[in-house]
Protein backbone atom coordinates (compact mmCIF):
# COMPACT_ATOMS: atom_id res chain seq x y z
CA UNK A 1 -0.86 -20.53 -19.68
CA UNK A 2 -2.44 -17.64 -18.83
CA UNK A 3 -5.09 -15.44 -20.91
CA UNK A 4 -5.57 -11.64 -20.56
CA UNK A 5 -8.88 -11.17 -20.72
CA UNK A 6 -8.56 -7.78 -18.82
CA UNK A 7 -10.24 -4.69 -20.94
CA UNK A 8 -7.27 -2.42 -19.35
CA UNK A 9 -3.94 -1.33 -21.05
CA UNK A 10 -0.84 1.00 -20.01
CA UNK A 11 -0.29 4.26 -21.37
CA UNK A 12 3.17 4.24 -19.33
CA UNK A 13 4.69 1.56 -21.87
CA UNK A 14 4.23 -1.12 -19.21
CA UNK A 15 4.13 -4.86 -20.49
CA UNK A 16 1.15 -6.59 -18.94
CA UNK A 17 1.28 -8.02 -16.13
CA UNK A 18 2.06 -11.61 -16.57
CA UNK A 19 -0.67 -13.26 -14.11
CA UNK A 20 -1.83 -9.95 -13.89
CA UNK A 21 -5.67 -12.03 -14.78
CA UNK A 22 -4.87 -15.17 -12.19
CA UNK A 23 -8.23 -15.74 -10.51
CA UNK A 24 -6.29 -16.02 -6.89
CA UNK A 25 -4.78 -12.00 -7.10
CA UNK A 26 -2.91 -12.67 -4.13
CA UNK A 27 1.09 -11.64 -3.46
CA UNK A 28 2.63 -14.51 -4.30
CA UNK A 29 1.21 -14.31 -7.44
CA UNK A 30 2.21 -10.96 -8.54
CA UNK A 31 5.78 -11.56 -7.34
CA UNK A 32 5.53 -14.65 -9.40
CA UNK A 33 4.75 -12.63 -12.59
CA UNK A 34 7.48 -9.92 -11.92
CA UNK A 35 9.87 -12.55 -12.13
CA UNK A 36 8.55 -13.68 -15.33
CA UNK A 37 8.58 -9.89 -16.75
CA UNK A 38 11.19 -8.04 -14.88
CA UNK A 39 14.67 -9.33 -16.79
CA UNK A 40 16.30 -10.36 -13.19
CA UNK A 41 17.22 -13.66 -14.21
CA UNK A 42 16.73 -14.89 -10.99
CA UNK A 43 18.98 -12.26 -8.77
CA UNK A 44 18.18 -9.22 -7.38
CA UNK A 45 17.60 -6.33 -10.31
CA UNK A 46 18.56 -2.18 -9.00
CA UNK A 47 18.31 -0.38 -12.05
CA UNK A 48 20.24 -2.41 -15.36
CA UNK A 49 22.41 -3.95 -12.79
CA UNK A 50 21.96 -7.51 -11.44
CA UNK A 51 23.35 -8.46 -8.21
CA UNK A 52 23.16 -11.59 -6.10
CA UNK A 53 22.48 -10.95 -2.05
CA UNK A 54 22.11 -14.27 -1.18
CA UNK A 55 24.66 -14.17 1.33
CA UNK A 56 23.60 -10.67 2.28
CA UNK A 57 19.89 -11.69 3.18
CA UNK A 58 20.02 -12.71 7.09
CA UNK A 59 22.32 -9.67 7.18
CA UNK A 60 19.73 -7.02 6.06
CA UNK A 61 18.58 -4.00 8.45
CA UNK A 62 15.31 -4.35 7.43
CA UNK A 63 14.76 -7.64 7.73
CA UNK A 64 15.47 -11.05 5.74
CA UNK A 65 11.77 -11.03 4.54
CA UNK A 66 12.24 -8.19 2.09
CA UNK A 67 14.63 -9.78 0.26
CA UNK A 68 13.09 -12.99 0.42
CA UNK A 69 10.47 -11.73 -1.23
CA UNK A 70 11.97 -9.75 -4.13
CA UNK A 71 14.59 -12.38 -4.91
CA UNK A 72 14.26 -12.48 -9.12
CA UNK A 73 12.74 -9.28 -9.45
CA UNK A 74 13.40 -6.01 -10.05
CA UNK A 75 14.07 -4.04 -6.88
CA UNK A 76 14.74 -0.33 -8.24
CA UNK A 77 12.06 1.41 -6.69
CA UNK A 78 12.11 -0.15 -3.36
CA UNK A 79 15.69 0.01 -3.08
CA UNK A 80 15.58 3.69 -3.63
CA UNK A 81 12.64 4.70 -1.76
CA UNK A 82 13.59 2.52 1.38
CA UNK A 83 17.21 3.84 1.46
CA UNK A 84 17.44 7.39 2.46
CA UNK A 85 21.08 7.75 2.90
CA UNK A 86 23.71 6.41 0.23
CA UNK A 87 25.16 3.62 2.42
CA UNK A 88 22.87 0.86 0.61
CA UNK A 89 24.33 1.86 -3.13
CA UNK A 90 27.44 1.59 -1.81
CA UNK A 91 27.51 -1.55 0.07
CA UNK A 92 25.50 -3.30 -3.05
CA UNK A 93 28.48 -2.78 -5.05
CA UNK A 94 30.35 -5.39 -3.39
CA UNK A 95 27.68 -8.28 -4.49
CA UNK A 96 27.18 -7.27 -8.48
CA UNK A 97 27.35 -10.19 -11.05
CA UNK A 98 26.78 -8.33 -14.52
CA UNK A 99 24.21 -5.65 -16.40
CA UNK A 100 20.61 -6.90 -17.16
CA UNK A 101 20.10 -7.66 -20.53
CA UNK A 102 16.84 -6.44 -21.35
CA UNK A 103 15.48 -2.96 -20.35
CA UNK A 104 13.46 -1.88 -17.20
CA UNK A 105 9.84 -2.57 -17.72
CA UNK A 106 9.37 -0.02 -15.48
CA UNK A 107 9.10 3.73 -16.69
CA UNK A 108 10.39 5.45 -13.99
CA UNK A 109 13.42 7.19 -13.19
CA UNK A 110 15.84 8.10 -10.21
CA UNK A 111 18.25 10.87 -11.82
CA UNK A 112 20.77 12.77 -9.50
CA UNK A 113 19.76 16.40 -9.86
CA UNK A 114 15.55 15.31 -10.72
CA UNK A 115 12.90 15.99 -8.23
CA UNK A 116 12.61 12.53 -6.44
CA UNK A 117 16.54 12.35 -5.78
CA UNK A 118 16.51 16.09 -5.19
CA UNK A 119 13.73 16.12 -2.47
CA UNK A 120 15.22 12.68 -0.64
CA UNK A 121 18.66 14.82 -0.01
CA UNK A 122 16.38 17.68 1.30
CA UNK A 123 14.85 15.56 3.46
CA UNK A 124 17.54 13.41 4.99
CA UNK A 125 19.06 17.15 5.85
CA UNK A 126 15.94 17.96 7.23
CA UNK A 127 15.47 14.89 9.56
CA UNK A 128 18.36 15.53 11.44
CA UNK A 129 17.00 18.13 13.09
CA UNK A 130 13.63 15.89 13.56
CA UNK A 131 12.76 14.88 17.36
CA UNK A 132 12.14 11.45 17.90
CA UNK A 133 9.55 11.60 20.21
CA UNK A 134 6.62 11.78 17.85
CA UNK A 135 7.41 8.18 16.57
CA UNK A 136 7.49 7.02 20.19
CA UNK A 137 3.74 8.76 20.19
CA UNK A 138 2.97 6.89 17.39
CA UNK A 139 3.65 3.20 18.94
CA UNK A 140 1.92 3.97 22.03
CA UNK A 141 -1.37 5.22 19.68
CA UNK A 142 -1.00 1.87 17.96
CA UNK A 143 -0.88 -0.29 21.54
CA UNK A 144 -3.77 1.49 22.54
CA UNK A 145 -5.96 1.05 19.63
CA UNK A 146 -5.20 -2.34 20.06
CA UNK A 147 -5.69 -2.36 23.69
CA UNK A 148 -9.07 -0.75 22.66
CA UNK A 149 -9.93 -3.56 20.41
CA UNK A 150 -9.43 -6.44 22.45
CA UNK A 151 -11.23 -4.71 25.28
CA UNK A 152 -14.16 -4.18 23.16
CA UNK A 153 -14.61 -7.56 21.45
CA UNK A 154 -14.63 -8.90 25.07
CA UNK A 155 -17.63 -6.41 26.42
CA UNK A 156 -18.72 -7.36 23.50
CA UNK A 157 -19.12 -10.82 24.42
CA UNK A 158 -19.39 -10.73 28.45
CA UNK A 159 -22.77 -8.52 27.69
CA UNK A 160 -23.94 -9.72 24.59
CA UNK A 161 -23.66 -6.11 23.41
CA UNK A 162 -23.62 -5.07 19.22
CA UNK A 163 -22.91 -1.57 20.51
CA UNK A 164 -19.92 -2.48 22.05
CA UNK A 165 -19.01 -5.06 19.01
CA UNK A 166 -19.61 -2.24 16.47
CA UNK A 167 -16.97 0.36 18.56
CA UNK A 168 -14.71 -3.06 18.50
CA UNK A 169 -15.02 -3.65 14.73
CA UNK A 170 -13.99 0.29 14.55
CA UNK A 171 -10.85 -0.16 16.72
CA UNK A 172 -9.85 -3.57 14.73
CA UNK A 173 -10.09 -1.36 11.79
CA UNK A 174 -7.91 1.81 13.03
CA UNK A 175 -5.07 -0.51 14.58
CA UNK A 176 -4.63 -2.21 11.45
CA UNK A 177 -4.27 1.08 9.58
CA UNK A 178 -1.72 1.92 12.17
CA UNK A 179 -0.04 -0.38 12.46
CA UNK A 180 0.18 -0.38 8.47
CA UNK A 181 2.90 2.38 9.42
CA UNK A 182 5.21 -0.62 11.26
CA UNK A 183 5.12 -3.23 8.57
CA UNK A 184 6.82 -0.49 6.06
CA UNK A 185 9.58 0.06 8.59
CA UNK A 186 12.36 -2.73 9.83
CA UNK A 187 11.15 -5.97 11.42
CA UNK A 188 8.80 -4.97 14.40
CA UNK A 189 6.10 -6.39 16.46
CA UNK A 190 3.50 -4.16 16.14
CA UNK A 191 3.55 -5.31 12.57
CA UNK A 192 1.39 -8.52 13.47
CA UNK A 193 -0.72 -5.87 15.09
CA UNK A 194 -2.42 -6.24 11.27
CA UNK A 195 -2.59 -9.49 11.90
CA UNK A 196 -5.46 -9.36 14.17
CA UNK A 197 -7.57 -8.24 11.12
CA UNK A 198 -8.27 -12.03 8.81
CA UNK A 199 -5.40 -10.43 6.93
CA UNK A 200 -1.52 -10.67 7.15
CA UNK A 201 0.91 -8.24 7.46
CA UNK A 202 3.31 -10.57 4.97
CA UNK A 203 1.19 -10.31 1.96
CA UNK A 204 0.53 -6.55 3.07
CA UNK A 205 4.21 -6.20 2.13
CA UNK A 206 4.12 -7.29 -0.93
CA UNK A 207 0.54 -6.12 -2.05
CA UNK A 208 0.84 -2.34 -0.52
CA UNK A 209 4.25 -2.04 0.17
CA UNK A 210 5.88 -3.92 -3.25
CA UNK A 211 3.08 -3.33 -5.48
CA UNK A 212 0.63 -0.36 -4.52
CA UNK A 213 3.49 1.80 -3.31
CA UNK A 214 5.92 1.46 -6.00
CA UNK A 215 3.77 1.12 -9.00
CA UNK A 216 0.44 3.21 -7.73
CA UNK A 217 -2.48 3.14 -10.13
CA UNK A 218 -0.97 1.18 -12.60
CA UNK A 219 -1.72 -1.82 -14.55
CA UNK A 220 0.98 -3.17 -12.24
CA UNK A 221 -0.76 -2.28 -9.11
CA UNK A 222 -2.30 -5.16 -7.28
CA UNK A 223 -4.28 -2.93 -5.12
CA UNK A 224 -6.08 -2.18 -8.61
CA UNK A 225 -6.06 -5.63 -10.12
CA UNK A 226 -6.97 -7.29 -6.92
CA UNK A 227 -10.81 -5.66 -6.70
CA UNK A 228 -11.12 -6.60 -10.50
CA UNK A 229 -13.91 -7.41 -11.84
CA UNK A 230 -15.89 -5.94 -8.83
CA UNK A 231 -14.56 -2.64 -8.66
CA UNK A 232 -12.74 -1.02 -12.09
CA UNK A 233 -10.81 1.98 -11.37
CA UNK A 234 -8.41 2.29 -14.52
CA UNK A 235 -10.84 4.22 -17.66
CA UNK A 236 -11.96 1.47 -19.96
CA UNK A 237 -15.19 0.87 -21.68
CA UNK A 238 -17.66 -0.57 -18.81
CA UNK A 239 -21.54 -1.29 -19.69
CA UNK A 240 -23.49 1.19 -18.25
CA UNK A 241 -25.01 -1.66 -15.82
CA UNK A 242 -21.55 -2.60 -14.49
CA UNK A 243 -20.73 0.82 -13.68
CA UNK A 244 -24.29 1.32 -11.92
CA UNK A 245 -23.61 -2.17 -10.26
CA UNK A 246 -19.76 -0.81 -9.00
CA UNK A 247 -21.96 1.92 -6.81
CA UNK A 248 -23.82 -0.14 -4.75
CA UNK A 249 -21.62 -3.24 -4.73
CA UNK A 250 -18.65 -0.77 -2.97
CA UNK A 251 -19.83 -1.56 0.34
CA UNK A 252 -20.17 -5.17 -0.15
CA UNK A 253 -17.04 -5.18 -1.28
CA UNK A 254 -15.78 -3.56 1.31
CA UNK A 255 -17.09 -6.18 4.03
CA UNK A 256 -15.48 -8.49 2.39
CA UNK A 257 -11.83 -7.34 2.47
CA UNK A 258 -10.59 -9.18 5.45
CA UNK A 259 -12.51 -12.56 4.76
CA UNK A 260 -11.50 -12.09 1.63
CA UNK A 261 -7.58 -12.05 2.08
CA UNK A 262 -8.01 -14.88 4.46
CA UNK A 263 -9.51 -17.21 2.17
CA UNK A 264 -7.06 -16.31 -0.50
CA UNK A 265 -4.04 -17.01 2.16
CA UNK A 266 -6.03 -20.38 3.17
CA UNK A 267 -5.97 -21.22 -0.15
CA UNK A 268 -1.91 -20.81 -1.51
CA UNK A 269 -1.69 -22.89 1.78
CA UNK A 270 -3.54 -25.59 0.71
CA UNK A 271 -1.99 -25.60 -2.22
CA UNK A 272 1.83 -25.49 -0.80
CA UNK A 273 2.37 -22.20 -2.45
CA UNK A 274 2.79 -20.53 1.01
CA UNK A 275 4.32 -22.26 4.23
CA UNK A 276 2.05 -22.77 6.83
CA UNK A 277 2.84 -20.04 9.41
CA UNK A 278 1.01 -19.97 13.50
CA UNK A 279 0.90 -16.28 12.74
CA UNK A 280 -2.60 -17.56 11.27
CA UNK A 281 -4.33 -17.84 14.37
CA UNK A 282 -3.38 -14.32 15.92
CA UNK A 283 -7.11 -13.14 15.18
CA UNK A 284 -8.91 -16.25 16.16
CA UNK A 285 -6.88 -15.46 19.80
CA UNK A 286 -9.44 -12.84 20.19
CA UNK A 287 -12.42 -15.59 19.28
CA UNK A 288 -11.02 -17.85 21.79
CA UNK A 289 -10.90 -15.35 24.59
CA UNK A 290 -14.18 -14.39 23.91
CA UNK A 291 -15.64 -17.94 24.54
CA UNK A 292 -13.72 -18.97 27.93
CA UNK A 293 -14.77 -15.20 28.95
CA UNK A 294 -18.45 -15.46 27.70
CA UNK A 295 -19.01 -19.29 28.64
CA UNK A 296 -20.45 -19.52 25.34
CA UNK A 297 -19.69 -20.79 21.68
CA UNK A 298 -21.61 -19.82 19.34
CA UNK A 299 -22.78 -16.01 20.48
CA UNK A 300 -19.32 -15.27 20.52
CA UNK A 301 -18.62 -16.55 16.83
CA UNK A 302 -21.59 -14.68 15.66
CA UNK A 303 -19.91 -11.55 17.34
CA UNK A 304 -16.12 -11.90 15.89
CA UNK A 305 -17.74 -12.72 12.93
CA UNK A 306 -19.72 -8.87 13.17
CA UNK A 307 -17.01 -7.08 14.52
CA UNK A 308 -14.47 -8.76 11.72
CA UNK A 309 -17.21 -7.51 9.02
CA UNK A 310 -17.42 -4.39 10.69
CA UNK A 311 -13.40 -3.55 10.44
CA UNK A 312 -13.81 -4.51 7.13
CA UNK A 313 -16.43 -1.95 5.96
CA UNK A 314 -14.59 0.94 7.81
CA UNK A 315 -11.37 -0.48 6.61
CA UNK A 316 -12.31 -0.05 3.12
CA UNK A 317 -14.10 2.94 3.23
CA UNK A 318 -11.16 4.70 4.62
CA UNK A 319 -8.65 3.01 2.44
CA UNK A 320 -10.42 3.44 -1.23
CA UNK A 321 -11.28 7.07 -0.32
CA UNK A 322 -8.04 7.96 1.19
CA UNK A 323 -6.16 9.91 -1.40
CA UNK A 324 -5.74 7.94 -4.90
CA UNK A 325 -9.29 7.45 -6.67
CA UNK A 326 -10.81 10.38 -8.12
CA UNK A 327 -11.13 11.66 -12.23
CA UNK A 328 -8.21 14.37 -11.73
CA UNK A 329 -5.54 11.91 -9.82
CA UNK A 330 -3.59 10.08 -12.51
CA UNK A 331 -4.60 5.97 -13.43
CA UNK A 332 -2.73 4.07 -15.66
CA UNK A 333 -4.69 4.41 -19.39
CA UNK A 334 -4.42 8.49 -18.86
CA UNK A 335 -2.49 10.84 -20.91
CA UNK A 336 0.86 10.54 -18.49
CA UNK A 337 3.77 13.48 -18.56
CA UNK A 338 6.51 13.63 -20.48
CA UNK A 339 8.69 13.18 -17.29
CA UNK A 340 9.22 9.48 -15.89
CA UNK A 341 11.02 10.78 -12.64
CA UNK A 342 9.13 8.32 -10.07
CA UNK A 343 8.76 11.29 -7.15
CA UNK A 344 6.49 13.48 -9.78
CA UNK A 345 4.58 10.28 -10.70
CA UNK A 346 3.52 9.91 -7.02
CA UNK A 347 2.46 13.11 -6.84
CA UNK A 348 0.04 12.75 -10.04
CA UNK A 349 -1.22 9.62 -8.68
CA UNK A 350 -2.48 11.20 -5.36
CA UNK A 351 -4.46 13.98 -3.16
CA UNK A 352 -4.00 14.86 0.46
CA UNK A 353 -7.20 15.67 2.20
CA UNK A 354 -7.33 18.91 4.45
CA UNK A 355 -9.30 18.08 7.12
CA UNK A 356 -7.00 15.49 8.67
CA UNK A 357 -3.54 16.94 7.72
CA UNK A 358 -1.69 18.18 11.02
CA UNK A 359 -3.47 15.53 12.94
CA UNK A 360 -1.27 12.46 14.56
CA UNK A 361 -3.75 10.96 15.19
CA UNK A 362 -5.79 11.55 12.49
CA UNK A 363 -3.05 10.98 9.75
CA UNK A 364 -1.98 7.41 11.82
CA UNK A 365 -5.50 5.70 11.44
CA UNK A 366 -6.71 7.19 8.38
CA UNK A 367 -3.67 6.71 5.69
CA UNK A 368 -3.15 10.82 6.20
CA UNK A 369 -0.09 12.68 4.68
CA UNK A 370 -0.55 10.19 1.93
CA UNK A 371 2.17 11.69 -0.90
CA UNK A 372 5.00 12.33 2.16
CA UNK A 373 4.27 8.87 2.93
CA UNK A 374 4.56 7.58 -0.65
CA UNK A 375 7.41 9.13 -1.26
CA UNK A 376 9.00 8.06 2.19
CA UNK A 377 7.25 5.00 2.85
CA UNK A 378 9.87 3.87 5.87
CA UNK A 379 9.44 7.43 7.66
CA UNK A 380 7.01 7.44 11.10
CA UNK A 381 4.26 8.61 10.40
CA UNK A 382 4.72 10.73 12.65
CA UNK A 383 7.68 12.34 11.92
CA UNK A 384 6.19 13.43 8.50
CA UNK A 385 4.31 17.09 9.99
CA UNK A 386 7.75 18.09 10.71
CA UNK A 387 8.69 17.53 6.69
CA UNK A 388 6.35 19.85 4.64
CA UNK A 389 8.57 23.33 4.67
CA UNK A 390 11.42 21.17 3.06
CA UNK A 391 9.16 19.21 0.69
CA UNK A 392 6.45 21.88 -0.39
CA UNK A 393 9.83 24.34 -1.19
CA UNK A 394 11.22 21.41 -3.39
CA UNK A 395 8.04 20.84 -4.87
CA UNK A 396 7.89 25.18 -5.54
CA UNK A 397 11.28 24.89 -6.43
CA UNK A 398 10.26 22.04 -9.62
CA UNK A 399 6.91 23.43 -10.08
CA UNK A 400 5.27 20.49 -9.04
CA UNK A 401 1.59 20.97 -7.47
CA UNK A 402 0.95 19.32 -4.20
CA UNK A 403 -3.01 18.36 -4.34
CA UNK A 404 -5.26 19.25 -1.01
CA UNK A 405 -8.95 17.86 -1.59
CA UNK A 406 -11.61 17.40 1.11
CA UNK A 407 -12.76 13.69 2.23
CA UNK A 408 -16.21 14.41 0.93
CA UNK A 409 -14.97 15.44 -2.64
CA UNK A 410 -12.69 12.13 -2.38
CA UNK A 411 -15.41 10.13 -1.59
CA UNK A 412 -17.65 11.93 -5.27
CA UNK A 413 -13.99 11.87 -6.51
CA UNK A 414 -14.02 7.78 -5.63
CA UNK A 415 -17.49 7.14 -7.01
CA UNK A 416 -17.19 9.39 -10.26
CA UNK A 417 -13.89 7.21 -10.99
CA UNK A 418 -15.56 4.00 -10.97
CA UNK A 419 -17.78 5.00 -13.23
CA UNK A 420 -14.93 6.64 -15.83
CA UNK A 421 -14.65 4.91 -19.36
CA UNK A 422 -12.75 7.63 -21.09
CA UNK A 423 -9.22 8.46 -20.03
CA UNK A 424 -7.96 12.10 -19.43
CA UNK A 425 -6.36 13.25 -22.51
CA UNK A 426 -4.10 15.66 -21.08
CA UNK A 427 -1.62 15.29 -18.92
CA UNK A 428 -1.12 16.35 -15.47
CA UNK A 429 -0.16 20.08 -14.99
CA UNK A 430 2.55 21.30 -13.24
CA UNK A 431 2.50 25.10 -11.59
CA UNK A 432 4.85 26.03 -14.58
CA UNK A 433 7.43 24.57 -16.60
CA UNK A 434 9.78 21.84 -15.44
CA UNK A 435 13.58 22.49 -15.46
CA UNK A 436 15.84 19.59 -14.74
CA UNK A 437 19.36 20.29 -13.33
């Protein structure tokens, strides 16, 4: 049985998290506690409706592995942030078994005539007139940065060179943020482009796409629980020496974010919670051509080893200062709105930064255009550009305020957060009044 022991509470109404305090913090885990809290009863939950997809799994457009996945849990966000067009709600309809019998324990809602459901029609309207092109830009950014990569590590090796391993590190780190953009969409293969980090794209899908996405900066969010006790970010009384110690241990941390994963995945292995998969050994490819390349052994280890510790650092750096940590972005223990609609929660529970918006490349290897991309996870990110006159006129039209910050203030915004122990007691504003249709 498990014990919460965590300090941190939900001012959403959320239950917490069962396993939310398992020492591991992997996927797996958190899946494993959704189906414990999520009143699925084993099938597939979309709102207070069960249904069983068994026979629809190896049938999916996106893949079997989402379903896979999510099988005993509830499903409502995903299925309505990865569907843009109604065909889904009406082909679900043919595999229903009977209404839930206990209530979401999610808060949030998808209501015809709302913001969220309002601004997906606007924007399946607006991406018929959307060139394709600019997702074709996007893979070949991706295959480069991975071309980039490999090259490097290798150089790396050849002339015993740090210079050349630190550029490498760099270039692991930006292809797996790219490629981040592949493992939201339909089965790919520049989703194992991750891969080539110690992490996996798998648990990725679950931990970012599942967890982070759908439930951002709440106690639900394994992206926040998952850095506990190292890093804090929901308010919550912290000792003036932990929040000190959060500072300077960021960076560590950071480092540590690939090994990290890896020896959590090595681990449910071992233990038979996770299938033993080849995909494992995509990284270590690198290693190995490193060595016959090199005609060395251990030189070579000591520089995958830098380079890996390298992506890591930049990795993280980007990642925690991207767009969601910061005193006046919305955690989970705040003061929340009235209004449960899930679009207007994403927008309260983010910031764009300026000074890479309008940027492919930019946005692709630095988690840019972050709220479009919340809200439309399964989009290329490099169709998104071509989406702001339709969604900032949605958000006018609701008087909801899209957020532009700098990096520098995200990065104060990151540090001052850390160090919060008292929650915002108001909530978030809008631009002026709400009115639901």
């Amino acid at each position: 049985m498990t014990v919460t022991i965590s300090r941190f509470s939900s001012s959403l109404g959320i239950k917490y998290p069962t396993l939310r305090d398992d020492p591991l913090k992997n996927g797996l885990q958190w899946l494993k506690g959704k189906r414990a809290d999520d009143g699925a009863e084993g099938l597939w939950r979309v709102h207070d409706n069960l249904y069983d997809l068994s026979d629809f799994v190896n049938l999916h457009p996106g893949g079997a592995e989402w379903l896979q996945l999510t099988k005993g849990t509830d499903i409502t966000e995903a299925f309505e942030t990865h569907h843009l067009t109604t065909t889904a709600e009406k082909l679900v309809e043919k595999y229903f078994i009977r209404k839930a019998k206990t209530p979401r324990n999610s808060p949030f809602t998808f209501k015809e005539g709302d913001f969220y459901k309002t601004l997906k029609r606007n924007i399946v309207e607006k991406l018929k007139y959307v060139p394709n092109e600019p997702a074709q830009r996007s893979k070949r950014i991706t295959d480069f940065l991975l071309f980039a990569y490999v090259s490097l590590a290798l150089l790396a090796a050849v002339f015993r060179s740090f210079t050349f391993g630190m550029f490498s590190g760099i270039f692991l780190s930006l292809t797996a943020i790219a490629a981040h953009n592949f493992f939201h969409q339909r089965d790919n293969f520049r989703m194992y482009y991750f891969n080539f980090t110690l992490m996996e794209y798998s648990e990725w899908r679950i931990s970012h796409a599942l967890s982070h996405h759908l439930h951002t900066n709440t106690i639900n969010d394994l992206e926040i629980s998952s850095l506990e006790p190292f890093l804090e970010y929901l308010p919550g009384k912290k000792h003036i020496l932990v929040q000190l110690a959060q500072i300077f241990i960021s960076p560590i941390v950071w480092c540590f974010i690939f090994l990290g994963s890896f020896i959590r995945s090595l681990i449910s292995t071992i233990l038979g919670e996770k299938p033993f998969e080849m995909v494992i050994f995509l990284p270590f490819s690198v290693l190995a051509a490193m060595v016959v390349l090199s005609g060395e052994i251990i030189f070579p280890l000591v520089m995958f080893s830098c380079i890996q510790l390298t992506g890591s650092l930049h990795f993280g750096a980007v990642g925690l200062n991207a767009a969601h940590h910061h005193p006046e972005i919305f955690h989970d223990g705040d003061t929340p709105r009235k209004e449960k609609d899930w679009g207007i929660y994403q927008m309260d529970a983010v910031m764009d930064r300026k000074d890479i918006t309008g940027s492919h490349f930019l946005v692709l290897t630095n988690f840019g255009d972050h709220a479009l991309h919340h809200l439309f996870p399964t989009i290329d990110h490099g169709l998104l550009d071509y989406l702001y006159p339709t969604f900032l006129k949605t958000c006018a039209d609701f008087g909801i305020e899209w957020r532009l910050s700098s990096q520098i203030e995200l990065v104060k915004g990151q540090i001052r957060q850390l160090v919060k122990i008292k929650p915002n007691e108001e909530p978030p504003r809008s631009l002026k009044p709400i009115k639901f249709l």
